[in-house]
Protein backbone atom coordinates (compact mmCIF):
# COMPACT_ATOMS: atom_id res chain seq x y z
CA UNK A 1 -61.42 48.54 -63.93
CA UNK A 2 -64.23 46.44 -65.08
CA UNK A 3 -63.36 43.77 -68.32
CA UNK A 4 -65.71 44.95 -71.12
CA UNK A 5 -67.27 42.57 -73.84
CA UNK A 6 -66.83 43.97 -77.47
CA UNK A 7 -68.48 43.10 -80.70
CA UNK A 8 -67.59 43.38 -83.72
CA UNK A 9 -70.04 43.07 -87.24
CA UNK A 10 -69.99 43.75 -90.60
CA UNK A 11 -70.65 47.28 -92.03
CA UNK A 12 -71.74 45.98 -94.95
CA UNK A 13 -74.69 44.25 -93.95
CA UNK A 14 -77.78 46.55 -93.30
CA UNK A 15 -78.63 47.75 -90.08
CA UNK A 16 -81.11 45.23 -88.97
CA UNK A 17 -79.17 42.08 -89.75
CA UNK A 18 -76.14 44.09 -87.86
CA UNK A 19 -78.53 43.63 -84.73
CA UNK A 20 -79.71 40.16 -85.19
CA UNK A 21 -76.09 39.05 -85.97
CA UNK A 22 -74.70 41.33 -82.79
CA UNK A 23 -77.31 39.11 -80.79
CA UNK A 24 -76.47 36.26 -82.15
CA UNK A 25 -72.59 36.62 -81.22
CA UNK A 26 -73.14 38.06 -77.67
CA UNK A 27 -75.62 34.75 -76.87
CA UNK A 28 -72.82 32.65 -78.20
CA UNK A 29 -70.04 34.36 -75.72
CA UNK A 30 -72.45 34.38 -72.69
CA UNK A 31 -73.06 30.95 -72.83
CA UNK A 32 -69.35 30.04 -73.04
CA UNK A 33 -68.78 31.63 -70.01
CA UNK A 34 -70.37 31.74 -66.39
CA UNK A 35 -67.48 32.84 -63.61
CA UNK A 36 -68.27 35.45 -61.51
CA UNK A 37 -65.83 38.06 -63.80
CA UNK A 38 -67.97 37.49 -67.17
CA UNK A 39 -71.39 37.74 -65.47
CA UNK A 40 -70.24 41.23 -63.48
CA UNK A 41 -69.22 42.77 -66.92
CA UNK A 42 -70.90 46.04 -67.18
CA UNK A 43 -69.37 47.54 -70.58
CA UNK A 44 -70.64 46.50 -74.04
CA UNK A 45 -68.73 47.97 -77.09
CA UNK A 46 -70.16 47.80 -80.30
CA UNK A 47 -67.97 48.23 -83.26
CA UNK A 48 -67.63 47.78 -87.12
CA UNK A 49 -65.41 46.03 -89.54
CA UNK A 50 -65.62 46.78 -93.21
CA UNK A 51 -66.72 43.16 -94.34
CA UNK A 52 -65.95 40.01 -94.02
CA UNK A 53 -62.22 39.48 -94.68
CA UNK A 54 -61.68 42.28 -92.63
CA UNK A 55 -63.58 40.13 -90.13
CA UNK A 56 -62.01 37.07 -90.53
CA UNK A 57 -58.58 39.09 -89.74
CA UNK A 58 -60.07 40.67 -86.82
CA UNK A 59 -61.29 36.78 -85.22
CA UNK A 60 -57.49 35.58 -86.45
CA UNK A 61 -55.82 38.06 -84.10
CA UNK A 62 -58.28 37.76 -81.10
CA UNK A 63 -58.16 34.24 -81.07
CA UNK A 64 -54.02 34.61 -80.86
CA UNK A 65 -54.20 37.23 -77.80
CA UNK A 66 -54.13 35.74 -74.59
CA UNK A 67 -56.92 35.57 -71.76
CA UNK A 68 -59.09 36.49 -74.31
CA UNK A 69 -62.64 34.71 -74.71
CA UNK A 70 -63.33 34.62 -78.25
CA UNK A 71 -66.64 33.55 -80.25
CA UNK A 72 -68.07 34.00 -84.15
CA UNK A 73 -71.13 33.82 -85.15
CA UNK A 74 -71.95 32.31 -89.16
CA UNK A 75 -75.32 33.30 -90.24
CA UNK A 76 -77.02 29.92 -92.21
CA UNK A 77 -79.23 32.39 -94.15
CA UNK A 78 -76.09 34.25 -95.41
CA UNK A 79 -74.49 31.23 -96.77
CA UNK A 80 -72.57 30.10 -93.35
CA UNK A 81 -70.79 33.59 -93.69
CA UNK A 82 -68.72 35.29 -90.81
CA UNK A 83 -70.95 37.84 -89.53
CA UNK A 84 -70.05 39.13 -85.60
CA UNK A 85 -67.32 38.34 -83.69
CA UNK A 86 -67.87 38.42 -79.35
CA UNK A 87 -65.11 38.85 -77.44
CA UNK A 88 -64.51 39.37 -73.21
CA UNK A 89 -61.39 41.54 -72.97
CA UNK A 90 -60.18 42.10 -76.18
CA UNK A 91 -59.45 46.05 -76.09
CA UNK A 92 -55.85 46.27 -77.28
CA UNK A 93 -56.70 44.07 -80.30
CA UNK A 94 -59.86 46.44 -81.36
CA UNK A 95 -59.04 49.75 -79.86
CA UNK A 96 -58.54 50.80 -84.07
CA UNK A 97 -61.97 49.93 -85.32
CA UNK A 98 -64.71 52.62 -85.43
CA UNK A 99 -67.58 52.51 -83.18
CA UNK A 100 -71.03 50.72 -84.89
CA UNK A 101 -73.36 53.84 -85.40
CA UNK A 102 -75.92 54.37 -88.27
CA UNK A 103 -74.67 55.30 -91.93
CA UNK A 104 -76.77 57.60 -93.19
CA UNK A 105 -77.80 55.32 -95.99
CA UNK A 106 -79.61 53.80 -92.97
CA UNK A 107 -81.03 56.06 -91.30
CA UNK A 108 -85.08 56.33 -91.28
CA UNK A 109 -86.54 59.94 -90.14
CA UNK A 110 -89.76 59.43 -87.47
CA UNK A 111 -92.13 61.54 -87.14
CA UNK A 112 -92.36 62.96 -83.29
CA UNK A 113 -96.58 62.55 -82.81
């Protein structure tokens, strides 16, 4: 079975700035790592924690499991907050938190031309 890389970001923040801050984290975490393992990692997770001290708890106990490659990402524009949190085979810690999907505060209808 293949590691998987998961990240985790802030519900609170609107959708867009979820991306950004999801790229932000993943860039982070790729560049930390280069064997052979990381690179053939096929399986990106996305999931949500309610806000920040949720994921400040959420780094603390991935940074405590072992083999696990951690990285966080603070956003300058959002006052060096935590905003996403990468990690490379960190299942057992995040198998609780919901997967990141659209609230539909955020959703935008498109017309089908």
């Amino acid at each position: 079975m293949k590691d998987k890389i998961y990240v985790v970001v802030r519900r609170d923040l609107p959708f867009g700035p979820q991306i950004v801050q999801s790229g932000h984290v993943i860039k982070e975490l790729c560049q930390a790592r280069s064997d052979p393992d990381f690179i053939d990692t096929e399986n990106l997770i996305a999931l949500h924690a309610r806000d920040e001290a949720h994921l400040h708890e959420i780094h603390e106990r991935l940074i405590a499991e072992p083999g696990v490659l951690v990285k966080a990402f603070r956003e300058p524009d959002y006052g060096n907050a935590l905003t996403a949190v990468a990690a490379w085979r960190g299942g057992r810690v995040l198998s609780s938190l919901p997967c990141a999907r659209l609230a539909p505060h955020n959703m935008v209808e498109v017309d089908a031309a």
